[in-house]
N, C-alpha and C. Protein backbone atom coordinates (compact mmCIF):
# COMPACT_ATOMS: atom_id res chain seq x y z
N UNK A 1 -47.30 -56.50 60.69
CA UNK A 1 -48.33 -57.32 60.07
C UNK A 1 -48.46 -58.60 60.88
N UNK A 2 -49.76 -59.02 61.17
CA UNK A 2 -49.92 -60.16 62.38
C UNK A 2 -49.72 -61.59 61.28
N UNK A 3 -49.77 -62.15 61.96
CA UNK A 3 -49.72 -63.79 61.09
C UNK A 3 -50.77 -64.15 59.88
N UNK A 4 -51.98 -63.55 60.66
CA UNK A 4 -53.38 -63.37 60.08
C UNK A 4 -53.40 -63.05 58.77
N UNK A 5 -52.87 -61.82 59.03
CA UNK A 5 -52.56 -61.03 58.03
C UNK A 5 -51.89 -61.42 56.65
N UNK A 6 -50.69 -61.99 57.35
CA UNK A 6 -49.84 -62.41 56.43
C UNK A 6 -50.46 -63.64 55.45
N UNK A 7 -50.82 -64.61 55.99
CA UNK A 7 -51.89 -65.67 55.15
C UNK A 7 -52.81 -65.08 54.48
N UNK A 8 -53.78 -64.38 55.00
CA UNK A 8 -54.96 -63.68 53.97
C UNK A 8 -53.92 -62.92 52.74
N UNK A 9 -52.90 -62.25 53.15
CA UNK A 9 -52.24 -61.61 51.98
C UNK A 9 -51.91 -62.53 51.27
N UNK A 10 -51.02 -63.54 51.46
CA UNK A 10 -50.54 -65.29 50.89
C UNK A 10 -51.49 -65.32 49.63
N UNK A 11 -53.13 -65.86 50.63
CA UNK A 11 -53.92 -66.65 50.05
C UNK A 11 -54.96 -65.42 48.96
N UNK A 12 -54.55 -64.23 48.92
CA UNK A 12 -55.36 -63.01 47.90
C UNK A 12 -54.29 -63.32 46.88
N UNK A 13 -52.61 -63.19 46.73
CA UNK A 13 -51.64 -63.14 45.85
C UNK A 13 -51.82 -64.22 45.38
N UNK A 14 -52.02 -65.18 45.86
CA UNK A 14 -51.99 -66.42 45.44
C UNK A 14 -53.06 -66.80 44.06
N UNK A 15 -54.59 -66.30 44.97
CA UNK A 15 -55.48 -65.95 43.88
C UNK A 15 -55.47 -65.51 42.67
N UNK A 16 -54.58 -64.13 43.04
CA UNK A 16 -54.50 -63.00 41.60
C UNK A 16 -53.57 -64.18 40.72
N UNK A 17 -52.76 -65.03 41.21
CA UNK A 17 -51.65 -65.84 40.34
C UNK A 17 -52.62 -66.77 39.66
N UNK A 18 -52.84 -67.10 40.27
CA UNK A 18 -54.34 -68.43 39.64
C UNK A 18 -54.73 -67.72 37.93
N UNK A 19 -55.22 -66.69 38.54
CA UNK A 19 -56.66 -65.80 37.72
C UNK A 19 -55.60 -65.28 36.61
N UNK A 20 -54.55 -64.80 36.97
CA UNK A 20 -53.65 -63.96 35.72
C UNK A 20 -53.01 -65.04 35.02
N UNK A 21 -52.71 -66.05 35.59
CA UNK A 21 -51.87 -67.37 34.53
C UNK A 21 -52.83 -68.45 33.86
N UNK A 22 -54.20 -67.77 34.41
CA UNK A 22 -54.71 -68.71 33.18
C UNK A 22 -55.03 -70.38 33.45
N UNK A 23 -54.49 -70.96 32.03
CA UNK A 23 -53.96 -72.17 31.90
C UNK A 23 -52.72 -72.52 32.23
N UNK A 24 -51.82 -71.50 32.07
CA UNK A 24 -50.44 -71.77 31.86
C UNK A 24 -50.38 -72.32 32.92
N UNK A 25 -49.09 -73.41 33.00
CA UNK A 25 -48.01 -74.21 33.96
C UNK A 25 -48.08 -73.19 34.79
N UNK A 26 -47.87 -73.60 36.52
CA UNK A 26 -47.71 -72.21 38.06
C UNK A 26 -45.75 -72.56 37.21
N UNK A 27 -45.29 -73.17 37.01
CA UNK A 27 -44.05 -73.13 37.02
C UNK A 27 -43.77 -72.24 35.93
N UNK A 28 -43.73 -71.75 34.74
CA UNK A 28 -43.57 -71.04 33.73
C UNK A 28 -44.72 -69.88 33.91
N UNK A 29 -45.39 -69.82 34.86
CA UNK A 29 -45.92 -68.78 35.01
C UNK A 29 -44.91 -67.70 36.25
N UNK A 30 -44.34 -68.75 37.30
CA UNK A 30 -43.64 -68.59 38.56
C UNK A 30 -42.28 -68.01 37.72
N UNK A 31 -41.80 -68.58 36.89
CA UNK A 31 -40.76 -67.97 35.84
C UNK A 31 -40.66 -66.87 35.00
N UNK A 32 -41.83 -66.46 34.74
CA UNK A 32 -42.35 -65.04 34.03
C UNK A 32 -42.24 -64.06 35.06
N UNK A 33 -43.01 -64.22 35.92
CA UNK A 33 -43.40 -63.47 36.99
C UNK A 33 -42.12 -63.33 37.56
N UNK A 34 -40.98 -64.30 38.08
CA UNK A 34 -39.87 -63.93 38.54
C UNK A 34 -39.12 -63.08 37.71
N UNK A 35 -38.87 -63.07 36.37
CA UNK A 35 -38.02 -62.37 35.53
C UNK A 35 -38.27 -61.06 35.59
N UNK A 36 -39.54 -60.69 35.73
CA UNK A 36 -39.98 -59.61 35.50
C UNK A 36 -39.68 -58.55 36.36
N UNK A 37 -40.04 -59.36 37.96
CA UNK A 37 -40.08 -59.25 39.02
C UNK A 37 -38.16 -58.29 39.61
N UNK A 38 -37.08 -59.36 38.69
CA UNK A 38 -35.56 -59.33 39.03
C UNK A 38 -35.20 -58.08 37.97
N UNK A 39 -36.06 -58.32 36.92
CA UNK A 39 -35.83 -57.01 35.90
C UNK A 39 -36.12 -55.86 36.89
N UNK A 40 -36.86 -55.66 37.38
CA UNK A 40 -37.56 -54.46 38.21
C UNK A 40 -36.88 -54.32 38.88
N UNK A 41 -36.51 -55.16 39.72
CA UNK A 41 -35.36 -54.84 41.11
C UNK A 41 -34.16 -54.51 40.58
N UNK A 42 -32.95 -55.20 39.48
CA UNK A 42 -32.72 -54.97 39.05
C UNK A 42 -32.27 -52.86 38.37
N UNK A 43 -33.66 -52.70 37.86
CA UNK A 43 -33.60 -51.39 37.00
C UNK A 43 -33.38 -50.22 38.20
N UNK A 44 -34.40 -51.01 39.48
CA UNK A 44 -34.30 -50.10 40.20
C UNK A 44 -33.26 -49.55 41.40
N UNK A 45 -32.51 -50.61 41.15
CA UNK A 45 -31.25 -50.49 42.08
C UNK A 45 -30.32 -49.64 40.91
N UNK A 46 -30.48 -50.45 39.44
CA UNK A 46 -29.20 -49.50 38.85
C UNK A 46 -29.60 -48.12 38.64
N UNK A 47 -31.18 -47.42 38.52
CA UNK A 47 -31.28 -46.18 38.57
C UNK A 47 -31.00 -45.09 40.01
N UNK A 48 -31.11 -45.91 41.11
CA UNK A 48 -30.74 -45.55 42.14
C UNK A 48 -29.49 -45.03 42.19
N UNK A 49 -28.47 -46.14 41.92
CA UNK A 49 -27.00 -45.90 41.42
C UNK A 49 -26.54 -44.91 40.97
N UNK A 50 -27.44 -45.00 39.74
CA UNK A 50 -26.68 -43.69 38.63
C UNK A 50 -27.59 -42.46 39.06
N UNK A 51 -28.46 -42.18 40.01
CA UNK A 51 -29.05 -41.08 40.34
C UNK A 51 -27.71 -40.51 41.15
N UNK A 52 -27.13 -41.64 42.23
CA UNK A 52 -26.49 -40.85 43.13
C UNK A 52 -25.23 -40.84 42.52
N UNK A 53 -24.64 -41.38 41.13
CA UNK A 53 -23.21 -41.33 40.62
C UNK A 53 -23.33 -40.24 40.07
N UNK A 54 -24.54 -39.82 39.24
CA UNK A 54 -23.97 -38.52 38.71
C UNK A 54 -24.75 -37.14 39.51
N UNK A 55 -25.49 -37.24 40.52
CA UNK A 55 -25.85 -36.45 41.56
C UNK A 55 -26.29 -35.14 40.76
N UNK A 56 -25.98 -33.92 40.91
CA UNK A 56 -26.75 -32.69 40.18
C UNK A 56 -26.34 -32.96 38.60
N UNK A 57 -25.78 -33.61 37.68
CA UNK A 57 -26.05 -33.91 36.58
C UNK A 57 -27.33 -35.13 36.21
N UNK A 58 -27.71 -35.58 37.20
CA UNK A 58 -28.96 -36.85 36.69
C UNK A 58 -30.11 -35.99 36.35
N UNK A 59 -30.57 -35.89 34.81
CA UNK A 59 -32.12 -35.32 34.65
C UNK A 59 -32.85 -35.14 35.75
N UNK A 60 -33.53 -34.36 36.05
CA UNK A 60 -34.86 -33.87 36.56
C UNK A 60 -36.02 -34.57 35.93
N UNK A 61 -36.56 -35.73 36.76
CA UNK A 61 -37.53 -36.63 35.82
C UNK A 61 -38.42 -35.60 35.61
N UNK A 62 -39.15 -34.38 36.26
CA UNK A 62 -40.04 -34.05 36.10
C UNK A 62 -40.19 -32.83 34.93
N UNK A 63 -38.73 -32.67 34.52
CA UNK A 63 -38.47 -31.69 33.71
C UNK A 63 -38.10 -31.95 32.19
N UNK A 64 -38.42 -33.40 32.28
CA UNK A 64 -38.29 -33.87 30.82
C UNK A 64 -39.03 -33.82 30.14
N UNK A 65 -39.11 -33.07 28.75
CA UNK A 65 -40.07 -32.66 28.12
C UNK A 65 -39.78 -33.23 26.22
N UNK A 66 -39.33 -34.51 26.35
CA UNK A 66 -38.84 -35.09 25.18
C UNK A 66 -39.56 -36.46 24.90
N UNK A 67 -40.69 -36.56 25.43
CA UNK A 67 -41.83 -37.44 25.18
C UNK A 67 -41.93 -38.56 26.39
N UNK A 68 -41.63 -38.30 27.20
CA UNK A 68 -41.78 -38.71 28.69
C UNK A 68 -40.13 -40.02 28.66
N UNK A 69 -39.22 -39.72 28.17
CA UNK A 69 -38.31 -40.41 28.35
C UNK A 69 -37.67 -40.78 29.18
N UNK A 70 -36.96 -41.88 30.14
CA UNK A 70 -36.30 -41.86 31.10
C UNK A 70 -35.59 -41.14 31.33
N UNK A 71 -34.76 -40.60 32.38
CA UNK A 71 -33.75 -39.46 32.87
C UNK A 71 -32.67 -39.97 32.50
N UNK A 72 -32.58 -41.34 32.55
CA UNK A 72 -31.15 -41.71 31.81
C UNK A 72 -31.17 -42.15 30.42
N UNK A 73 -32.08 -41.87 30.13
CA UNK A 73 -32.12 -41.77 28.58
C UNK A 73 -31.66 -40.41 27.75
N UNK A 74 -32.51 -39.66 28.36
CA UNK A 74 -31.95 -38.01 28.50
C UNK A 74 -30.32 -37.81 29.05
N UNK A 75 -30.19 -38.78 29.84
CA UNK A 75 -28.57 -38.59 30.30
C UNK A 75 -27.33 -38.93 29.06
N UNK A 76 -27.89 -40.13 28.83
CA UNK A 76 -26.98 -40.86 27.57
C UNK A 76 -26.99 -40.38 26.29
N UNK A 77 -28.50 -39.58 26.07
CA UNK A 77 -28.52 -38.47 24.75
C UNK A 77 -27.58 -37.22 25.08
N UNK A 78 -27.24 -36.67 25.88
CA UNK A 78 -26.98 -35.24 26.14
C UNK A 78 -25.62 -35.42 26.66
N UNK A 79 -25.09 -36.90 26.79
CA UNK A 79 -23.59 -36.84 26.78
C UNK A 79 -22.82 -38.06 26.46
N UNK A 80 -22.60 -38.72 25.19
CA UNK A 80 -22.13 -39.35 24.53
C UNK A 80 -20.95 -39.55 24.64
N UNK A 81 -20.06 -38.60 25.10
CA UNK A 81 -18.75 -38.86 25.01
C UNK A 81 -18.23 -39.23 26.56
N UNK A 82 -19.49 -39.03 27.38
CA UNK A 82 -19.14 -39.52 29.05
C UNK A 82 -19.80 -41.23 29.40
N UNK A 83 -20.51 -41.48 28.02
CA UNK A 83 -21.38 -43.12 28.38
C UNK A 83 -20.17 -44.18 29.11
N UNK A 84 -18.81 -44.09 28.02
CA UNK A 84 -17.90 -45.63 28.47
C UNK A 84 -17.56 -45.39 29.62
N UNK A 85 -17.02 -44.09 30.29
CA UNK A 85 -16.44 -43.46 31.66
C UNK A 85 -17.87 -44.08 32.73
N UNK A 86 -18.66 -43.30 32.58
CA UNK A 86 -20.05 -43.94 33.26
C UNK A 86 -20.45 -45.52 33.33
N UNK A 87 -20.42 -45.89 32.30
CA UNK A 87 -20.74 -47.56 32.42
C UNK A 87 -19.75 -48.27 33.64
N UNK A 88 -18.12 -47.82 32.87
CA UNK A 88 -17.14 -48.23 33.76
C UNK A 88 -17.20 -48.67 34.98
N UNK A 89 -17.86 -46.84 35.42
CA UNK A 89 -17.91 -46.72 36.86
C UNK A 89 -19.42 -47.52 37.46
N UNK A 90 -20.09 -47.14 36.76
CA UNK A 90 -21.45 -48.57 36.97
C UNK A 90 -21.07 -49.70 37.92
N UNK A 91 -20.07 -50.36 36.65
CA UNK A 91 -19.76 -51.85 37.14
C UNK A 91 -18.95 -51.48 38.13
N UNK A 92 -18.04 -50.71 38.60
CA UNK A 92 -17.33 -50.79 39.69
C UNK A 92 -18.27 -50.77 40.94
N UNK A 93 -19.29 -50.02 40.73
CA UNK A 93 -20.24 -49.90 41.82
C UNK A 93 -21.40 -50.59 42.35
N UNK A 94 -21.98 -50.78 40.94
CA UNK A 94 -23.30 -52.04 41.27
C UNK A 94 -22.38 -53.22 40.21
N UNK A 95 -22.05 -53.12 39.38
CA UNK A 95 -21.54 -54.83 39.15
C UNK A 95 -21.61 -55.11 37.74
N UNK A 96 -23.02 -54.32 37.45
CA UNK A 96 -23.28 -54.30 35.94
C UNK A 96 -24.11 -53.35 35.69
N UNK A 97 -24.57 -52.95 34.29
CA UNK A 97 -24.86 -51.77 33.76
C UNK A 97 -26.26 -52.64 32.55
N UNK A 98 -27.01 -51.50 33.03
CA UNK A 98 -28.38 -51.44 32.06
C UNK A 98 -29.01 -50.72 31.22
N UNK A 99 -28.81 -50.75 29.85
CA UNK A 99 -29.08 -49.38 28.93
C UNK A 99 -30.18 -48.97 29.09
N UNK A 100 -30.18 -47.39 29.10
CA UNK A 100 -31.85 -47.02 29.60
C UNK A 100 -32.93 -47.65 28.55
N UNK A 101 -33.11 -48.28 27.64
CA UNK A 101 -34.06 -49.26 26.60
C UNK A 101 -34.45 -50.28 27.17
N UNK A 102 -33.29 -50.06 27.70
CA UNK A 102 -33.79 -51.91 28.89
C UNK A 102 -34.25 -51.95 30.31
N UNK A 103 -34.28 -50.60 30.85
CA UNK A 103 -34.64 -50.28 32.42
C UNK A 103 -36.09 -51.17 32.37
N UNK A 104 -36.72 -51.32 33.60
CA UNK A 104 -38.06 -51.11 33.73
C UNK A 104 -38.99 -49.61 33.48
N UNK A 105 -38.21 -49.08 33.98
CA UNK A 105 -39.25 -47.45 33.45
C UNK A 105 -39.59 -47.20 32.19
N UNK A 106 -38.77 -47.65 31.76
CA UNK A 106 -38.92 -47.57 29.81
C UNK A 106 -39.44 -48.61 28.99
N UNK A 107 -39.89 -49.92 29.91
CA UNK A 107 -40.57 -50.44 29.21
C UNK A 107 -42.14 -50.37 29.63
N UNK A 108 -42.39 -49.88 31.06
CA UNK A 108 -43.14 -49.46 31.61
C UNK A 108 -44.23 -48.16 30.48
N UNK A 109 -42.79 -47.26 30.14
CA UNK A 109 -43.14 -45.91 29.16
C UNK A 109 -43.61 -46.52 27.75
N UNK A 110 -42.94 -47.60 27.12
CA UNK A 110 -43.00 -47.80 26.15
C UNK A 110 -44.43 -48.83 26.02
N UNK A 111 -45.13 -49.57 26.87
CA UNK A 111 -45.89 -50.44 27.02
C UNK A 111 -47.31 -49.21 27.47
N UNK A 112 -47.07 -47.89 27.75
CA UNK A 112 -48.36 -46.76 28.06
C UNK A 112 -48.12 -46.30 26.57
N UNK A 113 -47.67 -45.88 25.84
CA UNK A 113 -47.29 -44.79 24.86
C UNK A 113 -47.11 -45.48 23.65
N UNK A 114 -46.39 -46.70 23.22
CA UNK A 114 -46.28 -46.97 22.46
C UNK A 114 -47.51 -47.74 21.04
N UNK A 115 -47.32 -46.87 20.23
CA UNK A 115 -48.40 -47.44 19.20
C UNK A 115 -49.19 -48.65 18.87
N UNK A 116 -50.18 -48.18 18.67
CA UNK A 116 -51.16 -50.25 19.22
C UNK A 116 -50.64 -51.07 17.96
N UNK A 117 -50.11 -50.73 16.64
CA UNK A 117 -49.88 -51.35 15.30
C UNK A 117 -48.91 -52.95 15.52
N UNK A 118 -50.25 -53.88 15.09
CA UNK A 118 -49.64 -55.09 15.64
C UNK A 118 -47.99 -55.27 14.26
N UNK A 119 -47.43 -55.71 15.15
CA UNK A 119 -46.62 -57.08 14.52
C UNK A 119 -46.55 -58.20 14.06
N UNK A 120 -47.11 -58.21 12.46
CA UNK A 120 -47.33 -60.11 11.99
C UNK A 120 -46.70 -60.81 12.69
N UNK A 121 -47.37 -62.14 13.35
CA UNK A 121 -46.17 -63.36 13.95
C UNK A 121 -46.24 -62.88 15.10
N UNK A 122 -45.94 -61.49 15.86
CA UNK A 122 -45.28 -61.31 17.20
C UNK A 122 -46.29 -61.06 17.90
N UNK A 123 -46.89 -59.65 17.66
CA UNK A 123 -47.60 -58.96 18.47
C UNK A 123 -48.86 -57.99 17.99
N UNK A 124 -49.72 -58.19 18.99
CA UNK A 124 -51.24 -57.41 18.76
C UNK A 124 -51.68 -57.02 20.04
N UNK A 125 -52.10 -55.79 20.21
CA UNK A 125 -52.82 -55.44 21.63
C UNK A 125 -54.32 -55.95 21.55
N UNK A 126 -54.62 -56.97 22.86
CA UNK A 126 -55.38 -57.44 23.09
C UNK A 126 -56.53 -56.71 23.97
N UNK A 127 -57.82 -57.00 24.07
CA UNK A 127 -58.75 -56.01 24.52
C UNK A 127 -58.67 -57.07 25.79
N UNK A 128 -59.14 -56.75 26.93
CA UNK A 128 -59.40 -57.76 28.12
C UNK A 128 -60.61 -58.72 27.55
N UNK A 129 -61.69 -58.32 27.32
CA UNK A 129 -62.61 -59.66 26.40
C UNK A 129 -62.28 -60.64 25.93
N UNK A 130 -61.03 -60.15 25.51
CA UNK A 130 -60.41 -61.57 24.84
C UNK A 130 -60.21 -61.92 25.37
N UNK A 131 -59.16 -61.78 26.42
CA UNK A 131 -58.13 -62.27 26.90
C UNK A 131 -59.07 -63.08 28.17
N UNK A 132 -60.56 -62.58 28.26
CA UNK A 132 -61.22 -62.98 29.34
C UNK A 132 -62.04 -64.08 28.86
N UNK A 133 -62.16 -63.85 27.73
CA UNK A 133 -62.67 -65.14 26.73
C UNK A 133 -61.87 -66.01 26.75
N UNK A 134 -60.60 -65.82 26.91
CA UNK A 134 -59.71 -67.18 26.37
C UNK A 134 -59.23 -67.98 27.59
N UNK A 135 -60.04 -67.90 28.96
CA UNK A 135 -59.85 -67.72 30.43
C UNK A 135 -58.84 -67.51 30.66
N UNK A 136 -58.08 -66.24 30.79
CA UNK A 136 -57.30 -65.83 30.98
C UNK A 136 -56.18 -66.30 30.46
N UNK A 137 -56.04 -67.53 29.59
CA UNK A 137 -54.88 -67.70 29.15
C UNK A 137 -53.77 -66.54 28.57
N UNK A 138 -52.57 -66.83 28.59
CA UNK A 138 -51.94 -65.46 28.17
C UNK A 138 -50.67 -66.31 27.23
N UNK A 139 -51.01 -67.42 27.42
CA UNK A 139 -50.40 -67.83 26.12
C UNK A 139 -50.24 -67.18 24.88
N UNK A 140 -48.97 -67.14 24.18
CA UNK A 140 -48.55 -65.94 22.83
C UNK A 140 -49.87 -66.31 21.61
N UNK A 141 -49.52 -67.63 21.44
CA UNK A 141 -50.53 -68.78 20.37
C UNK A 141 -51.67 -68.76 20.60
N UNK A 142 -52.36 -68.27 21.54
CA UNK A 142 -54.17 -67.98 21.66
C UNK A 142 -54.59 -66.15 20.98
N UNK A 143 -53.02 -65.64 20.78
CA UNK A 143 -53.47 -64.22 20.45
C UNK A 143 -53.00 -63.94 19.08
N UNK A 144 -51.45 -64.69 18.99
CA UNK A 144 -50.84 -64.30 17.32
C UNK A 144 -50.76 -65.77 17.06
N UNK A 145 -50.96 -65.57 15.31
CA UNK A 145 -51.02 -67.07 14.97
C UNK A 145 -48.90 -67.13 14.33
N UNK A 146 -48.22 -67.89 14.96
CA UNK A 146 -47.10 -67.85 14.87
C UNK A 146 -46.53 -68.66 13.60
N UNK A 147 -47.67 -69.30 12.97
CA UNK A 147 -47.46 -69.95 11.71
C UNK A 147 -46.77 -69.39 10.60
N UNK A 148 -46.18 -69.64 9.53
CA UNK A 148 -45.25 -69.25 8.60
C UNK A 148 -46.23 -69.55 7.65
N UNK A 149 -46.85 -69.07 6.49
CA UNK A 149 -47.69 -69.34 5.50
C UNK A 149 -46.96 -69.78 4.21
N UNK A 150 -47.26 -71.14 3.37
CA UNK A 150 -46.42 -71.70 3.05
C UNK A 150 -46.53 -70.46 1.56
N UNK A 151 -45.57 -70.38 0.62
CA UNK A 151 -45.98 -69.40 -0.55
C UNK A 151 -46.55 -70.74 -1.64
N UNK A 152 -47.58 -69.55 -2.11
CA UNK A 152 -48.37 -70.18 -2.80
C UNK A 152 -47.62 -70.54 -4.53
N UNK A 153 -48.17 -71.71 -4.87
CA UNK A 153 -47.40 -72.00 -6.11
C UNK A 153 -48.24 -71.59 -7.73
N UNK A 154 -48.08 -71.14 -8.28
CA UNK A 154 -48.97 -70.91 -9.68
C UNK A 154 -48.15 -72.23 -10.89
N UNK A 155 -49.20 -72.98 -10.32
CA UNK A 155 -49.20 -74.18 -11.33
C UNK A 155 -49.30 -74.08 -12.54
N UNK A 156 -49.93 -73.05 -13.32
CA UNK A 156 -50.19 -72.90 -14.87
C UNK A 156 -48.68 -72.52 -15.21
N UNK A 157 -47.99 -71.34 -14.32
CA UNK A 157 -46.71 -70.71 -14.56
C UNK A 157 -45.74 -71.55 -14.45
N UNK A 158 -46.05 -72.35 -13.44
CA UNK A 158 -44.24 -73.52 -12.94
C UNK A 158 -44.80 -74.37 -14.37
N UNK A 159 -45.76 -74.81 -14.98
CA UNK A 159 -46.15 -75.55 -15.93
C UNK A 159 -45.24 -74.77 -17.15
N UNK A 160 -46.08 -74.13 -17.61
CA UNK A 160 -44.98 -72.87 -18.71
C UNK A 160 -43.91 -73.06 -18.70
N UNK A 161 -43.39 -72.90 -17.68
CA UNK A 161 -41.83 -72.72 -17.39
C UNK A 161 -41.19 -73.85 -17.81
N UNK A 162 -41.59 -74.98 -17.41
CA UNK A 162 -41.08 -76.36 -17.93
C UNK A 162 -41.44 -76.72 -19.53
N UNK A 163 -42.36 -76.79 -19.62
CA UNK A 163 -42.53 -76.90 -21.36
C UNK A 163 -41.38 -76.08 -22.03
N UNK A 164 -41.17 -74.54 -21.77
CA UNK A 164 -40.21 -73.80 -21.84
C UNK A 164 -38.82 -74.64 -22.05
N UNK A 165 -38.32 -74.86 -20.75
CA UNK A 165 -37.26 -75.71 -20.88
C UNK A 165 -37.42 -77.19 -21.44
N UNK A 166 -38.38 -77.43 -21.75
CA UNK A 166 -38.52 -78.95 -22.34
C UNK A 166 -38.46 -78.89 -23.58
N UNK A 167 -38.11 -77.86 -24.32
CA UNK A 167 -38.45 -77.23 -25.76
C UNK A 167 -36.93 -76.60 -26.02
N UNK A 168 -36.11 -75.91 -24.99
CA UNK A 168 -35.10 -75.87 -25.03
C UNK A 168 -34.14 -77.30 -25.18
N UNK A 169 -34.60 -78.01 -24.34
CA UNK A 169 -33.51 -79.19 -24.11
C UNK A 169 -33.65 -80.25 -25.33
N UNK A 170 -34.80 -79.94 -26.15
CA UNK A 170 -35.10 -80.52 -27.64
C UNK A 170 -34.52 -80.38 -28.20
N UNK A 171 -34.92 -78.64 -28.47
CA UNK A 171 -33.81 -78.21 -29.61
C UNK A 171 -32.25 -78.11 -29.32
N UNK A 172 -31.68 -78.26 -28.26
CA UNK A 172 -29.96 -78.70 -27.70
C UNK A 172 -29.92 -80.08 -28.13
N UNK A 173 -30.86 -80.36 -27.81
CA UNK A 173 -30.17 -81.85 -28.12
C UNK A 173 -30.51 -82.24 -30.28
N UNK A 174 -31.62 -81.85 -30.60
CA UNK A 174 -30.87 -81.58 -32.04
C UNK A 174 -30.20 -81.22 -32.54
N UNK A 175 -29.76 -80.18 -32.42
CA UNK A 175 -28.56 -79.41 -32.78
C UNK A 175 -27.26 -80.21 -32.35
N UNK A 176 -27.38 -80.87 -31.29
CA UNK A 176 -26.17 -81.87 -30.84
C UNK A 176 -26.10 -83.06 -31.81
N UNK A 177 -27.30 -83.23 -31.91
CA UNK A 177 -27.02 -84.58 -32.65
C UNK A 177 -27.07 -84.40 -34.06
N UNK A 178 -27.17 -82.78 -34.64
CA UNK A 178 -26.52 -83.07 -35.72
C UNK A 178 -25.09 -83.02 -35.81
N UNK A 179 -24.76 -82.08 -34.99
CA UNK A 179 -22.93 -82.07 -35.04
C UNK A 179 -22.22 -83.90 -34.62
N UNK A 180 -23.11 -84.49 -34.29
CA UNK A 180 -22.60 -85.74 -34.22
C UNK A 180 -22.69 -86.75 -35.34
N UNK A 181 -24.27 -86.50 -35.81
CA UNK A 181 -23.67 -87.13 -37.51
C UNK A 181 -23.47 -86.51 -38.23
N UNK A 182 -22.69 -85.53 -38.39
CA UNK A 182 -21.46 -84.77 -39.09
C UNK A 182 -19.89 -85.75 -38.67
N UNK A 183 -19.90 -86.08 -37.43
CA UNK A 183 -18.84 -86.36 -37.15
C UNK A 183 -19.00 -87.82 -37.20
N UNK A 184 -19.63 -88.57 -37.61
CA UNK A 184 -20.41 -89.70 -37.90
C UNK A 184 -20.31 -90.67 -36.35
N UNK A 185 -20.63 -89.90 -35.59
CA UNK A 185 -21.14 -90.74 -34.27
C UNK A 185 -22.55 -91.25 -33.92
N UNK A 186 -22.47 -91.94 -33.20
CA UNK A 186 -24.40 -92.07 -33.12
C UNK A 186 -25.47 -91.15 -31.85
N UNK A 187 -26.54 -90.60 -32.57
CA UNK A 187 -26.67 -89.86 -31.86
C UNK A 187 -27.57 -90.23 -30.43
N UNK A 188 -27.74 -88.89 -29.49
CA UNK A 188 -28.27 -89.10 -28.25
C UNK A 188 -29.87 -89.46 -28.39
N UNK A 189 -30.08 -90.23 -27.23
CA UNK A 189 -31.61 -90.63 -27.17
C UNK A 189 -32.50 -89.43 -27.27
């Protein structure tokens, strides 16, 4: 790749960063984008790993027929009693260990497949209109309203309720103050 090259590529990535972050901060956008970025590298070094640790036992991605699940998802279903031995050896080899829920492929799978039914507070699938309406912001708070709704009070009832006890604490306290002039004390206000 000539120098040329390399700048026009720079200054196109650079663009797409502009256009996909919106409003947001380049720094908390540069932070998203990195996480995501280390998750990926990450998933894909530890699937690499465990392709070649367990060699003719690693699923056949193409032969999975259990709703497009990762191969090591299929691995960790179909042998339970080999997961702690496996992890073990994980960390001896790459350092640390990533449950297939947490790979990139599976959130990849789960983000194609998974049901649009929003989450009060969390989550709603957004149409691009919106999201093109809202100039691209991708801020959480331009899509779910994260507010807590205060509960509503029924004033006639909390009213009731007190007369209730204000009618109780009458008749206690008559009844008190007759056992007191019985006992010839003076009674309560």
């Amino acid at each position: 790749m000539t120098d040329l090259d390399q700048k026009q590529l720079g200054k196109t990535l650079w663009n797409i960063a502009n256009t996909l972050r919106g409003a947001m901060n380049a720094d908390d956008f540069r932070d998203y984008m990195l996480s995501f970025l280390f998750l990926r590298y990450l998933s894909d070094n530890y699937e690499q790993a465990a392709k070649k640790e367990l060699g003719a036992d690693y699923p056949d991605p193409n032969s999975i027929v259990n709703g497009g699940t990762t191969p090591l998802s299929v691995w960790y279903a179909d042998n339970p009693r080999d997961v702690a031995a496996f992890e073990k050896q994980m960390r001896r080899k790459v350092h640390y260990v990533i449950e297939p829920q947490y790979l990139w492929t599976n959130i990849v799978h789960l983000a194609k497949t998974q049901d649009a039914k929003p989450i009060e507070r969390y989550a709603r699938r957004v149409k691009m209109k919106e999201i093109e309406a809202n100039g691209f912001n991708l801020n959480i708070s331009r899509y779910v309203s994260t507010a807590e709704a205060e509960e509503q009070i029924d004033l006639a009832s909390t009213h009731a309720t007190l007369v209730a006890i204000d009618k109780s604490i009458q008749k206690a306290t008559a009844q008190h103050n007759a056992f007191l002039k019985q006992l010839g004390l003076p009674p309560l206000p």
